[in-house]
PDB file of N, CA and C in Angstrom:
ATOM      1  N   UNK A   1      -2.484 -59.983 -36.865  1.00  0.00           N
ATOM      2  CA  UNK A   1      -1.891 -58.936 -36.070  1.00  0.00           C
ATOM      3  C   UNK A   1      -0.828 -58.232 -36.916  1.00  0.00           C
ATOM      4  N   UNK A   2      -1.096 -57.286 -37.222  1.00  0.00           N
ATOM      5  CA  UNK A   2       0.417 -55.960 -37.815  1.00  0.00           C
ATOM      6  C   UNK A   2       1.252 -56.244 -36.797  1.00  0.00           C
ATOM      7  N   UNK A   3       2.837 -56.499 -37.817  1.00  0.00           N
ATOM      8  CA  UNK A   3       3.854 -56.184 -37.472  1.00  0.00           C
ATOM      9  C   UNK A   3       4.874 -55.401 -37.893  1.00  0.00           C
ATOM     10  N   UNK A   4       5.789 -54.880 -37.447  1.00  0.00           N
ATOM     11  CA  UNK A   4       6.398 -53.833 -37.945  1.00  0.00           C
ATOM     12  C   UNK A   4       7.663 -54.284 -38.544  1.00  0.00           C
ATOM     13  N   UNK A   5       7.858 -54.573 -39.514  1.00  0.00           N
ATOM     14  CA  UNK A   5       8.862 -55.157 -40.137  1.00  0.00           C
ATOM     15  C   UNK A   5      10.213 -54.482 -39.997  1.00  0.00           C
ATOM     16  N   UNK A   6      10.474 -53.367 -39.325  1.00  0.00           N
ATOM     17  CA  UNK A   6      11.577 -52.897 -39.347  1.00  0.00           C
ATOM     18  C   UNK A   6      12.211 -53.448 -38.011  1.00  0.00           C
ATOM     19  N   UNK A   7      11.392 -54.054 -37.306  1.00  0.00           N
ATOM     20  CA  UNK A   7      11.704 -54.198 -35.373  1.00  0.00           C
ATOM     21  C   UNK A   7      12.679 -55.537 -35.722  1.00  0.00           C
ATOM     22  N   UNK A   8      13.484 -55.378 -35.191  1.00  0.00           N
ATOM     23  CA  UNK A   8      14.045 -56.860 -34.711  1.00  0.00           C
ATOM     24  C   UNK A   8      13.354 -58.094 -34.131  1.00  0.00           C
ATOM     25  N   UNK A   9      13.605 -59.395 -34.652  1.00  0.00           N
ATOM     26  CA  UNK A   9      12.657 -60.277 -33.932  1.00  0.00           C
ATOM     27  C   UNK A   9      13.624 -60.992 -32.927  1.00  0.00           C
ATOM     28  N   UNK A  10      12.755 -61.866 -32.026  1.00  0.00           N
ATOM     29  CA  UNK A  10      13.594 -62.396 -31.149  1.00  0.00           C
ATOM     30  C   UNK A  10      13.104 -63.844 -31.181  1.00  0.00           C
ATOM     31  N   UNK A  11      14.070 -64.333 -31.052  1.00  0.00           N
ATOM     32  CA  UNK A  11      14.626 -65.747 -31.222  1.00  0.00           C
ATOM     33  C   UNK A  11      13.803 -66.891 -30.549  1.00  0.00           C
ATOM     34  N   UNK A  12      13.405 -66.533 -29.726  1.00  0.00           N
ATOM     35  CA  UNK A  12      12.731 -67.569 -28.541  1.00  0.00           C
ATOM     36  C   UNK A  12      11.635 -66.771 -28.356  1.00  0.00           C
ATOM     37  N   UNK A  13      11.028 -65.898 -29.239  1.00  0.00           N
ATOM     38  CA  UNK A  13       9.733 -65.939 -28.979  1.00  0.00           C
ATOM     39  C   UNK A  13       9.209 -65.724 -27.549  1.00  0.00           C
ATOM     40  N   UNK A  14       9.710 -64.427 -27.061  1.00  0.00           N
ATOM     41  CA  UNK A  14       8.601 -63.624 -25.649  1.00  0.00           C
ATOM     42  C   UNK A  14       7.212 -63.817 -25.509  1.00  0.00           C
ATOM     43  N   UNK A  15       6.641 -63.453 -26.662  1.00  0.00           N
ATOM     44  CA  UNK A  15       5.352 -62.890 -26.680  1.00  0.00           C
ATOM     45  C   UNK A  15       4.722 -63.937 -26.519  1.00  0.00           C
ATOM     46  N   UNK A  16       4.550 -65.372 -27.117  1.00  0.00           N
ATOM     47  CA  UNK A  16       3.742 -66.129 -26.807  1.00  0.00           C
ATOM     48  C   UNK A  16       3.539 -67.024 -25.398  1.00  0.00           C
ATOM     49  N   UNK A  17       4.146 -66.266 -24.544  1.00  0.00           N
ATOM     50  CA  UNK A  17       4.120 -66.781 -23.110  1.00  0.00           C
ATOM     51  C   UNK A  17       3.441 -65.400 -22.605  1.00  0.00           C
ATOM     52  N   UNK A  18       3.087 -64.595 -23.131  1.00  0.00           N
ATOM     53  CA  UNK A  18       2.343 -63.157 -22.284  1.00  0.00           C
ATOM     54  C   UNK A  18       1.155 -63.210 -22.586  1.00  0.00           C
ATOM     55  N   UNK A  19       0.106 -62.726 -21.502  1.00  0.00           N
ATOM     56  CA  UNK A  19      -0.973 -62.810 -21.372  1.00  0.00           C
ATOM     57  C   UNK A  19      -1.381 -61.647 -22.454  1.00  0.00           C
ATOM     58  N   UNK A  20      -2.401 -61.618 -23.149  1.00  0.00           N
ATOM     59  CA  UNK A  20      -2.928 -60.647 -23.658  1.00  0.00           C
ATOM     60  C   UNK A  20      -3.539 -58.972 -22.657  1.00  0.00           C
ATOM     61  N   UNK A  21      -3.596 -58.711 -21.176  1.00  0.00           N
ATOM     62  CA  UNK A  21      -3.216 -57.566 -21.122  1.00  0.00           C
ATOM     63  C   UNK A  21      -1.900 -57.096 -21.521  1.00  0.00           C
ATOM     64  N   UNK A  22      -0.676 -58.236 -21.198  1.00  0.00           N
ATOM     65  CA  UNK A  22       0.559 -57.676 -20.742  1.00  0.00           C
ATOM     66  C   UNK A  22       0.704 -56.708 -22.535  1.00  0.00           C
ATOM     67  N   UNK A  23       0.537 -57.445 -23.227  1.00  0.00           N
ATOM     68  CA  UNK A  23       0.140 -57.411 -24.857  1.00  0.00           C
ATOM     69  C   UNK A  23      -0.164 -56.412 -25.115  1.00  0.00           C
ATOM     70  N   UNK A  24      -1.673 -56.138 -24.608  1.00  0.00           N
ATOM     71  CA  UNK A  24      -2.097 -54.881 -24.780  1.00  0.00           C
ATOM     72  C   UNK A  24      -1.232 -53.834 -23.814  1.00  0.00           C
ATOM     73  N   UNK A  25      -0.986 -54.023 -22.821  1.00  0.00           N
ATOM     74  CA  UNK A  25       0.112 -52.737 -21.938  1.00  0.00           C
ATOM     75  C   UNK A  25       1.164 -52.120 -22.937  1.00  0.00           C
ATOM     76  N   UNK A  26       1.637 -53.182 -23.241  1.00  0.00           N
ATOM     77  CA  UNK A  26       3.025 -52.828 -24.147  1.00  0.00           C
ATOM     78  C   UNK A  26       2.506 -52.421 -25.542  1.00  0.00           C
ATOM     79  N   UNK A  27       1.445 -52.778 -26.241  1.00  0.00           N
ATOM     80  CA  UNK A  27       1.376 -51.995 -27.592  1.00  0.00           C
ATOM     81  C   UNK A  27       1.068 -50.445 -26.970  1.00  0.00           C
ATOM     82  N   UNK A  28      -0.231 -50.343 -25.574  1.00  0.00           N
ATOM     83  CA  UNK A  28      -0.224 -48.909 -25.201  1.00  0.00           C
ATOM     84  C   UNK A  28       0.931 -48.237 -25.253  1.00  0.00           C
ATOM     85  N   UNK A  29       1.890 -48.624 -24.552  1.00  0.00           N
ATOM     86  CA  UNK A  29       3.100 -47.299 -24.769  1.00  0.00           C
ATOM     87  C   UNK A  29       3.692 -47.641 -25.846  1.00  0.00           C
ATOM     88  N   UNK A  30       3.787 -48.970 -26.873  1.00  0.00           N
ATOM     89  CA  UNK A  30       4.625 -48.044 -27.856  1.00  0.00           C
ATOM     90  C   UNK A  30       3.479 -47.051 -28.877  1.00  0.00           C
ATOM     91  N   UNK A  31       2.447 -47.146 -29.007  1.00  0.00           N
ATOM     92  CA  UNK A  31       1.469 -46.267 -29.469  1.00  0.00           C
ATOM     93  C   UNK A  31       1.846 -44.877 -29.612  1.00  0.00           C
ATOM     94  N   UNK A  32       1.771 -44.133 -30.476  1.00  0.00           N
ATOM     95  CA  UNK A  32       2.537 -42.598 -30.151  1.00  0.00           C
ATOM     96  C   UNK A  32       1.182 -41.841 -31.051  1.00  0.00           C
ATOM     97  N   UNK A  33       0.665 -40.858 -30.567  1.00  0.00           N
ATOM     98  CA  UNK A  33       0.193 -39.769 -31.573  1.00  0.00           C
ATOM     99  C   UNK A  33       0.864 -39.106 -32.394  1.00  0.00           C
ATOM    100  N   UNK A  34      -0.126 -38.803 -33.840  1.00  0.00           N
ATOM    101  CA  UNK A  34       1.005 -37.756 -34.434  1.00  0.00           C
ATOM    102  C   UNK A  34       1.054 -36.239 -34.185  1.00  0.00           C
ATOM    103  N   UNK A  35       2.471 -35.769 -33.939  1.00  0.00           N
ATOM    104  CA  UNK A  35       2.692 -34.532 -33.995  1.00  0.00           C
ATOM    105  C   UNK A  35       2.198 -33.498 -35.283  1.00  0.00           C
ATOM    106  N   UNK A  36       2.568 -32.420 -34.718  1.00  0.00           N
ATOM    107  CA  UNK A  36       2.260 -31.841 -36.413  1.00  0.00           C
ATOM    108  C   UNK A  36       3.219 -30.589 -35.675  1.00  0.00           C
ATOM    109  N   UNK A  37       4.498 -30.593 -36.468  1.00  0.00           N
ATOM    110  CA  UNK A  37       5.376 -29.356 -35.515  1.00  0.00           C
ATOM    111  C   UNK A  37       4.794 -28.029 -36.512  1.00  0.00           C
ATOM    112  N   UNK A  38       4.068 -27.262 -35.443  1.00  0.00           N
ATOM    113  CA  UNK A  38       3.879 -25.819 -36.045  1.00  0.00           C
ATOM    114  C   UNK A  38       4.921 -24.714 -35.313  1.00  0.00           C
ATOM    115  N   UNK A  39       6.051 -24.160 -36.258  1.00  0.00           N
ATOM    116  CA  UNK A  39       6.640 -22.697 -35.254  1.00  0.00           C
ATOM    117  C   UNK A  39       5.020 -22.179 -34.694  1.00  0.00           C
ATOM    118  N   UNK A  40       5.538 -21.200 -33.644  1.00  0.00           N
ATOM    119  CA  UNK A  40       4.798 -20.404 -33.207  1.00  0.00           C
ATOM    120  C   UNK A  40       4.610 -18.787 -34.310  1.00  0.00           C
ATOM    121  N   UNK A  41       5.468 -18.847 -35.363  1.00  0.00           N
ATOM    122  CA  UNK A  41       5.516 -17.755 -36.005  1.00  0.00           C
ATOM    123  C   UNK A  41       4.609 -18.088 -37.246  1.00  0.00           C
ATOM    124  N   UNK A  42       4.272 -19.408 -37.628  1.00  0.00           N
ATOM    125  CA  UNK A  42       3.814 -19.667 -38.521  1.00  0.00           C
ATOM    126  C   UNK A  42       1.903 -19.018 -38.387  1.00  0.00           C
ATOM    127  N   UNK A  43       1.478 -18.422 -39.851  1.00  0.00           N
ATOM    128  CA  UNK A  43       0.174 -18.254 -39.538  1.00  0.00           C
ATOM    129  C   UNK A  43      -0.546 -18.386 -40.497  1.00  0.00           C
ATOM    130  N   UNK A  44      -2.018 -18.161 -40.208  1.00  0.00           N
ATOM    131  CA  UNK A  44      -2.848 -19.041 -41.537  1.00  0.00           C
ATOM    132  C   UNK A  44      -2.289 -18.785 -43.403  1.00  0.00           C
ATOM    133  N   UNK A  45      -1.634 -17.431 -43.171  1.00  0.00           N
ATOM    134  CA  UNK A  45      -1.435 -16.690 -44.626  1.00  0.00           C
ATOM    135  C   UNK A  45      -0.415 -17.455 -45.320  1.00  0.00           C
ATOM    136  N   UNK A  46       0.575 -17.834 -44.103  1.00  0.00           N
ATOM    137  CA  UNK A  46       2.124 -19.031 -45.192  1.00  0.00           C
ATOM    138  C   UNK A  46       1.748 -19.935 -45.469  1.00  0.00           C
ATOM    139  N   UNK A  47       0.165 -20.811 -44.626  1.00  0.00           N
ATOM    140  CA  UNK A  47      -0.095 -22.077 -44.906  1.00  0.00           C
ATOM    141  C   UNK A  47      -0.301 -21.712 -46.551  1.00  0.00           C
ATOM    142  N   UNK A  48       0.020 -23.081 -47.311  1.00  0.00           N
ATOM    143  CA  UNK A  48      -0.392 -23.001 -48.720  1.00  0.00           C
ATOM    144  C   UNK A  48      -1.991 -24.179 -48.818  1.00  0.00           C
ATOM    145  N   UNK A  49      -2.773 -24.249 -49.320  1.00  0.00           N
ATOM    146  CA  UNK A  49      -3.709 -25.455 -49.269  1.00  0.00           C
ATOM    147  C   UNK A  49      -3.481 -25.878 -50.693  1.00  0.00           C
ATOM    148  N   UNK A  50      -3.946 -26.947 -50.891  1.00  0.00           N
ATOM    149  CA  UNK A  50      -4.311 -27.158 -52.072  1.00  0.00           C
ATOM    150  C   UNK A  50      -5.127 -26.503 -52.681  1.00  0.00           C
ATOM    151  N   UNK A  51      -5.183 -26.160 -54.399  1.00  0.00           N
ATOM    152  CA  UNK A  51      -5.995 -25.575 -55.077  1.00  0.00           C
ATOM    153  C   UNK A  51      -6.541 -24.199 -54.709  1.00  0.00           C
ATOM    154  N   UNK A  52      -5.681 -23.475 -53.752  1.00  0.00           N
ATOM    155  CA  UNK A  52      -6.056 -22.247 -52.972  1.00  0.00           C
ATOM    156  C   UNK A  52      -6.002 -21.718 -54.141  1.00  0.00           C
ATOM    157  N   UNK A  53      -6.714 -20.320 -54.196  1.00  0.00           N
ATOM    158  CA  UNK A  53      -7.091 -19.492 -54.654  1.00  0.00           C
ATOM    159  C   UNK A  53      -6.151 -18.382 -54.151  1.00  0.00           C
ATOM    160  N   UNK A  54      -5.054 -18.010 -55.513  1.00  0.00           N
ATOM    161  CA  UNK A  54      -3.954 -17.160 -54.922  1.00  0.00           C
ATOM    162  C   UNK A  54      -3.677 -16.166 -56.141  1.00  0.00           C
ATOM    163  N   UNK A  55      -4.979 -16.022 -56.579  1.00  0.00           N
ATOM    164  CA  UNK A  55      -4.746 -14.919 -57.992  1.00  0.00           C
ATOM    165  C   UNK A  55      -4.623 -13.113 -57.286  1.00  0.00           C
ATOM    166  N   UNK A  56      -4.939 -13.319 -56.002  1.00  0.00           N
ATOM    167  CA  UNK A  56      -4.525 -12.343 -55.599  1.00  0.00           C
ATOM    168  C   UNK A  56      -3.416 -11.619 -55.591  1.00  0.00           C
ATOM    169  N   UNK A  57      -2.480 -12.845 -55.747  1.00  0.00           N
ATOM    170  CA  UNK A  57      -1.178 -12.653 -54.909  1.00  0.00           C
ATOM    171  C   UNK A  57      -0.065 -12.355 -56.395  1.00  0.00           C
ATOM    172  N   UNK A  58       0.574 -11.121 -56.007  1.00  0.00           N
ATOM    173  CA  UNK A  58       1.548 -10.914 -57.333  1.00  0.00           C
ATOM    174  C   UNK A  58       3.084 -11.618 -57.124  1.00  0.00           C
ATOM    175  N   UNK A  59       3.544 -11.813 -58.455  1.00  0.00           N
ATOM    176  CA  UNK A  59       4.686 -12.754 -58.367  1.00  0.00           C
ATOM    177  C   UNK A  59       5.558 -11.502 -58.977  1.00  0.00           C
ATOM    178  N   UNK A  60       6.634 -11.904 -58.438  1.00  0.00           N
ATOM    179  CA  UNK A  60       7.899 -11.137 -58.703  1.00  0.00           C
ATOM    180  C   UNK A  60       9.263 -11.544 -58.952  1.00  0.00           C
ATOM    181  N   UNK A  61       9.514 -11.022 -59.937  1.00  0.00           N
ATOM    182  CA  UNK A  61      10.469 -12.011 -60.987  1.00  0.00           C
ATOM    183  C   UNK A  61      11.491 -10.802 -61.776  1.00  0.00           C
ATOM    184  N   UNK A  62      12.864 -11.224 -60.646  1.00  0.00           N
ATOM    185  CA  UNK A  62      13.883 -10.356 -61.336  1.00  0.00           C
ATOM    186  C   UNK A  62      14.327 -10.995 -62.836  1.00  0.00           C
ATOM    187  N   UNK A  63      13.805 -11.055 -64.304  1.00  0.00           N
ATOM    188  CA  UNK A  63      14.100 -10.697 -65.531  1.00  0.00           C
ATOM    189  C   UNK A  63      16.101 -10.530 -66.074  1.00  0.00           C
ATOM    190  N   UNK A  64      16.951 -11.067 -65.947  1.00  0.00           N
ATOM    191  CA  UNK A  64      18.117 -10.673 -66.524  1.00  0.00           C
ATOM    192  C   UNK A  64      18.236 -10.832 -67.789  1.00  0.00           C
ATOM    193  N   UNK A  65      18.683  -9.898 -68.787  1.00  0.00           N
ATOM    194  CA  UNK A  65      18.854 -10.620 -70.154  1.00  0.00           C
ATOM    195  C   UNK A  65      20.106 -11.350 -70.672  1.00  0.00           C
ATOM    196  N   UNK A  66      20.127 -11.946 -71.794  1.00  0.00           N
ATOM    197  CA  UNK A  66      21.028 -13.368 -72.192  1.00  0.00           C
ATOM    198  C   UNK A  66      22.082 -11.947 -72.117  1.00  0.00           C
ATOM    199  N   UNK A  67      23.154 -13.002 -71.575  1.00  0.00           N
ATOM    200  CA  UNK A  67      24.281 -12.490 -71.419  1.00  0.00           C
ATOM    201  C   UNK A  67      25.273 -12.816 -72.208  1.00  0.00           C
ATOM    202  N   UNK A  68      26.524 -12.233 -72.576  1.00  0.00           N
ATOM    203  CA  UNK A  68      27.168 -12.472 -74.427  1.00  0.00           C
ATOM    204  C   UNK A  68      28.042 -14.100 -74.193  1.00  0.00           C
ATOM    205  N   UNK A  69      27.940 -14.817 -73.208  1.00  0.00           N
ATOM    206  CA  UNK A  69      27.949 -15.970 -72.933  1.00  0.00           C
ATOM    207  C   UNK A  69      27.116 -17.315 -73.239  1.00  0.00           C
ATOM    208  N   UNK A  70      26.269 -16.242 -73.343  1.00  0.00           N
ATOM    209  CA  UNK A  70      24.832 -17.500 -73.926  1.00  0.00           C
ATOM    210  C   UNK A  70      24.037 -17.154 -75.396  1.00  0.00           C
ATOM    211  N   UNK A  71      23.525 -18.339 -75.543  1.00  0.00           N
ATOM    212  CA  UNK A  71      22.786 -18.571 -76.577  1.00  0.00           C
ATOM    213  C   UNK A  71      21.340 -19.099 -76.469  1.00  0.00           C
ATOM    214  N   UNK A  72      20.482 -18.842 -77.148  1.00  0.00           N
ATOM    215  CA  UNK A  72      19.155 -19.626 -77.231  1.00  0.00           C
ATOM    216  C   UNK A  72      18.650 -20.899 -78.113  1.00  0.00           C
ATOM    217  N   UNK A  73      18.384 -21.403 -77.485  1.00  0.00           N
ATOM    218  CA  UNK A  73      18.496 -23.154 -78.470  1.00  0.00           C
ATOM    219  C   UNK A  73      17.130 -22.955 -79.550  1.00  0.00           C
ATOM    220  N   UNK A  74      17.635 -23.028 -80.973  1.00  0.00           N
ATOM    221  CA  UNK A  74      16.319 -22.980 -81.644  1.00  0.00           C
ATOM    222  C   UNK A  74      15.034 -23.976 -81.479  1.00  0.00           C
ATOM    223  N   UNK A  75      15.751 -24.606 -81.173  1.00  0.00           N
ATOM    224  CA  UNK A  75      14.981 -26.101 -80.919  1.00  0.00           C
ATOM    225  C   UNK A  75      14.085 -26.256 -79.420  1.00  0.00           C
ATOM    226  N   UNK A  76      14.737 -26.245 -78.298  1.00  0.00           N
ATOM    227  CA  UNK A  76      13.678 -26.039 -77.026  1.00  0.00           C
ATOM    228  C   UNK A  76      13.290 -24.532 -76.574  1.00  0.00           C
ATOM    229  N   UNK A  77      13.939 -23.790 -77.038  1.00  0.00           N
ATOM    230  CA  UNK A  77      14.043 -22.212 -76.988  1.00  0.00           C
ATOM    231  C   UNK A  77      14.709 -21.843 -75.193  1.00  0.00           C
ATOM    232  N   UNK A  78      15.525 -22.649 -74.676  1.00  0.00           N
ATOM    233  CA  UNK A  78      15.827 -22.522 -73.442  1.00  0.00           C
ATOM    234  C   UNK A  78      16.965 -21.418 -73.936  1.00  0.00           C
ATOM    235  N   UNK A  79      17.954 -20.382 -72.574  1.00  0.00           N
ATOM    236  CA  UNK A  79      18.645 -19.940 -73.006  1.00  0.00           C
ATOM    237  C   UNK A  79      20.298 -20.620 -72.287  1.00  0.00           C
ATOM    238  N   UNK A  80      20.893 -21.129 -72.940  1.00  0.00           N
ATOM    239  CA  UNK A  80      22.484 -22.263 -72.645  1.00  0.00           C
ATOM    240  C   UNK A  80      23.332 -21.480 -72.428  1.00  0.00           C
ATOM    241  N   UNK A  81      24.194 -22.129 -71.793  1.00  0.00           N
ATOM    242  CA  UNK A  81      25.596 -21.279 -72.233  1.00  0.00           C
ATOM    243  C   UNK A  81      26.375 -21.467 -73.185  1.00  0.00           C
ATOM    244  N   UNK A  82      27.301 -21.386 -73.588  1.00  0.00           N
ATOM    245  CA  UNK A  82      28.076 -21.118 -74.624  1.00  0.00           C
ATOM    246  C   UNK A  82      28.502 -22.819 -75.550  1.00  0.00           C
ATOM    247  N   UNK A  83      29.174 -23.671 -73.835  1.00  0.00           N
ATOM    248  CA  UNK A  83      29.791 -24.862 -74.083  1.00  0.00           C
ATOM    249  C   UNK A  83      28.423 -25.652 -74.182  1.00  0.00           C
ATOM    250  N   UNK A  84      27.656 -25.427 -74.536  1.00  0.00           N
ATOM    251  CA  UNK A  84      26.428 -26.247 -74.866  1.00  0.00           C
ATOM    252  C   UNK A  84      25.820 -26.043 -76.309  1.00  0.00           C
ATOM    253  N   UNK A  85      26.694 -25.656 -76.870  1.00  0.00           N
ATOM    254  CA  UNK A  85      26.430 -25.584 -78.182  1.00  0.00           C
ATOM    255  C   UNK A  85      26.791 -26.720 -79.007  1.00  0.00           C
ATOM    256  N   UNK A  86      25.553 -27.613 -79.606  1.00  0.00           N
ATOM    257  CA  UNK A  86      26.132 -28.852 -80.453  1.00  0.00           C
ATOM    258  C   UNK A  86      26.250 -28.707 -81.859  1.00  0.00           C
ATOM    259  N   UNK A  87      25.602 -27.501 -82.108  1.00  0.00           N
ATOM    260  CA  UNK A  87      25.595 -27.308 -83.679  1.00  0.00           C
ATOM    261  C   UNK A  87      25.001 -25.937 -84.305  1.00  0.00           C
ATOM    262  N   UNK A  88      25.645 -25.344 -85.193  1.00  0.00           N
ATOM    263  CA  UNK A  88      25.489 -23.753 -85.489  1.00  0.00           C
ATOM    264  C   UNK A  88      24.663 -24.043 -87.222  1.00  0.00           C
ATOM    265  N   UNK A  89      23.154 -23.688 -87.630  1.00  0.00           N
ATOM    266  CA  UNK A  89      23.213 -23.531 -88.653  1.00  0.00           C
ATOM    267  C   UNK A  89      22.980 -22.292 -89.169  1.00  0.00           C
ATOM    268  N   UNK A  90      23.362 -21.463 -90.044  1.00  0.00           N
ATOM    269  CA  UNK A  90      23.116 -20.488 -90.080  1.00  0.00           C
ATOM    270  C   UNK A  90      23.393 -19.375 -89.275  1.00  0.00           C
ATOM    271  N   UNK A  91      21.831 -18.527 -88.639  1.00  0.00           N
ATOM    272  CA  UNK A  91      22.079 -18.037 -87.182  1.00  0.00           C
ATOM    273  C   UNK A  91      21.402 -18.950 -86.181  1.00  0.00           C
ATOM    274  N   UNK A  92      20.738 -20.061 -86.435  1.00  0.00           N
ATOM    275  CA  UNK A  92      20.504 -21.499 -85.590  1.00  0.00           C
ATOM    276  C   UNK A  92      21.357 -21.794 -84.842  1.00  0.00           C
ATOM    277  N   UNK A  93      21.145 -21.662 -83.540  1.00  0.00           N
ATOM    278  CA  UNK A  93      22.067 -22.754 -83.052  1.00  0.00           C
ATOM    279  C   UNK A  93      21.174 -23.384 -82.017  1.00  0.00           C
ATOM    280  N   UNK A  94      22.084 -25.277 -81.787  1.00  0.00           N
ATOM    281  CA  UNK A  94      21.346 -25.800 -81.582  1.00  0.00           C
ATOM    282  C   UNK A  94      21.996 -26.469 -79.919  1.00  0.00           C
ATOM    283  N   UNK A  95      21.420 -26.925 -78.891  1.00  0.00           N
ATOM    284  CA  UNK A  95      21.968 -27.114 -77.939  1.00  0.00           C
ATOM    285  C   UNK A  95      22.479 -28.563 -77.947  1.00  0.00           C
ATOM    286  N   UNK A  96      23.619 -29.212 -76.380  1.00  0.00           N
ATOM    287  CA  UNK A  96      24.001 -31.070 -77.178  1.00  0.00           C
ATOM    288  C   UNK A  96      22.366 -31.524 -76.729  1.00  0.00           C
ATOM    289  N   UNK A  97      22.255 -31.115 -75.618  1.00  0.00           N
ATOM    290  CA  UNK A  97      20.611 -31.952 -74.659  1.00  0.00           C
ATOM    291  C   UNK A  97      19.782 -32.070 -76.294  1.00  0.00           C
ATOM    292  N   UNK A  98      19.703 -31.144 -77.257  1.00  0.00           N
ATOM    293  CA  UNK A  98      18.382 -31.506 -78.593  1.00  0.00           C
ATOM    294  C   UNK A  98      19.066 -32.216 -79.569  1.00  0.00           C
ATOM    295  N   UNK A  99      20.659 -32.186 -79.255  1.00  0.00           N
ATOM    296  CA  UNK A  99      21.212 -32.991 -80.821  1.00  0.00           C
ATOM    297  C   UNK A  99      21.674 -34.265 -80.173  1.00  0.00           C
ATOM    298  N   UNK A 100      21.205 -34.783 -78.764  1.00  0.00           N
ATOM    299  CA  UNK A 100      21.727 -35.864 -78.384  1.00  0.00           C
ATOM    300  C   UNK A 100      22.398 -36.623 -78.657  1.00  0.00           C
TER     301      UNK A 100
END
C-alpha cells in the first residue's frame, strides 16, 4: 500500500482496526483530481508546445552599443564592465571570470 511520507503517523495505529470500506471511504475523499489553472484570457497562440514550429514568428531585440564603461573580453568575447578587468595586454583585455 503507498504511503505518503509527508503525513504524520499516529501512534496507536487507527487504521488497523477499520474495516476496509471505511479504508476505502477515506482514501475516496482524500483523492483529489488534477487541476490545470487556465486564465480565461489565455489562448491557443501563448500556449508554447514543445518543438513548435515558430519560424514564423519574428524576434525583437533592442541592440545597445558598449558603452565607454565597458570592455569586451578577448577571451569569451562577452561585453564586462570596467571593474572586471583582470588583465590588459596590449589592446587585449582580459576579464577576472577567464583569468580566474
Amino acid at each position: 500500500m503507498a504511503t505518503d511520507e509527508d503525513e504524520p503517523r499516529n501512534k496507536d495505529d487507527e487504521s488497523s482496526n477499520e474495516s476496509l470500506e471505511g479504508i476505502r471511504a477515506r482514501a475516496a475523499q482524500k483523492t483529489q483530481t488534477a487541476l490545470i489553472d487556465v486564465d480565461e484570457s489565455d489562448t491557443a497562440e501563448r500556449i508554447e508546445l514543445p518543438r513548435a514550429d515558430i519560424s514564423h514568428e519574428e524576434l525583437q531585440v533592442l541592440v545597445v552599443q558598449q558603452q565607454a564603461d565597458e570592455f569586451t573580453c578577448s577571451s569569451c568575447s562577452l561585453v564586462k564592465h570596467r571593474s572586471q578587468v583582470a588583465r590588459t595586454s596590449g589592446a587585449r583585455q582580459y576579464c577576472k571570470e577567464c583569468e580566474g
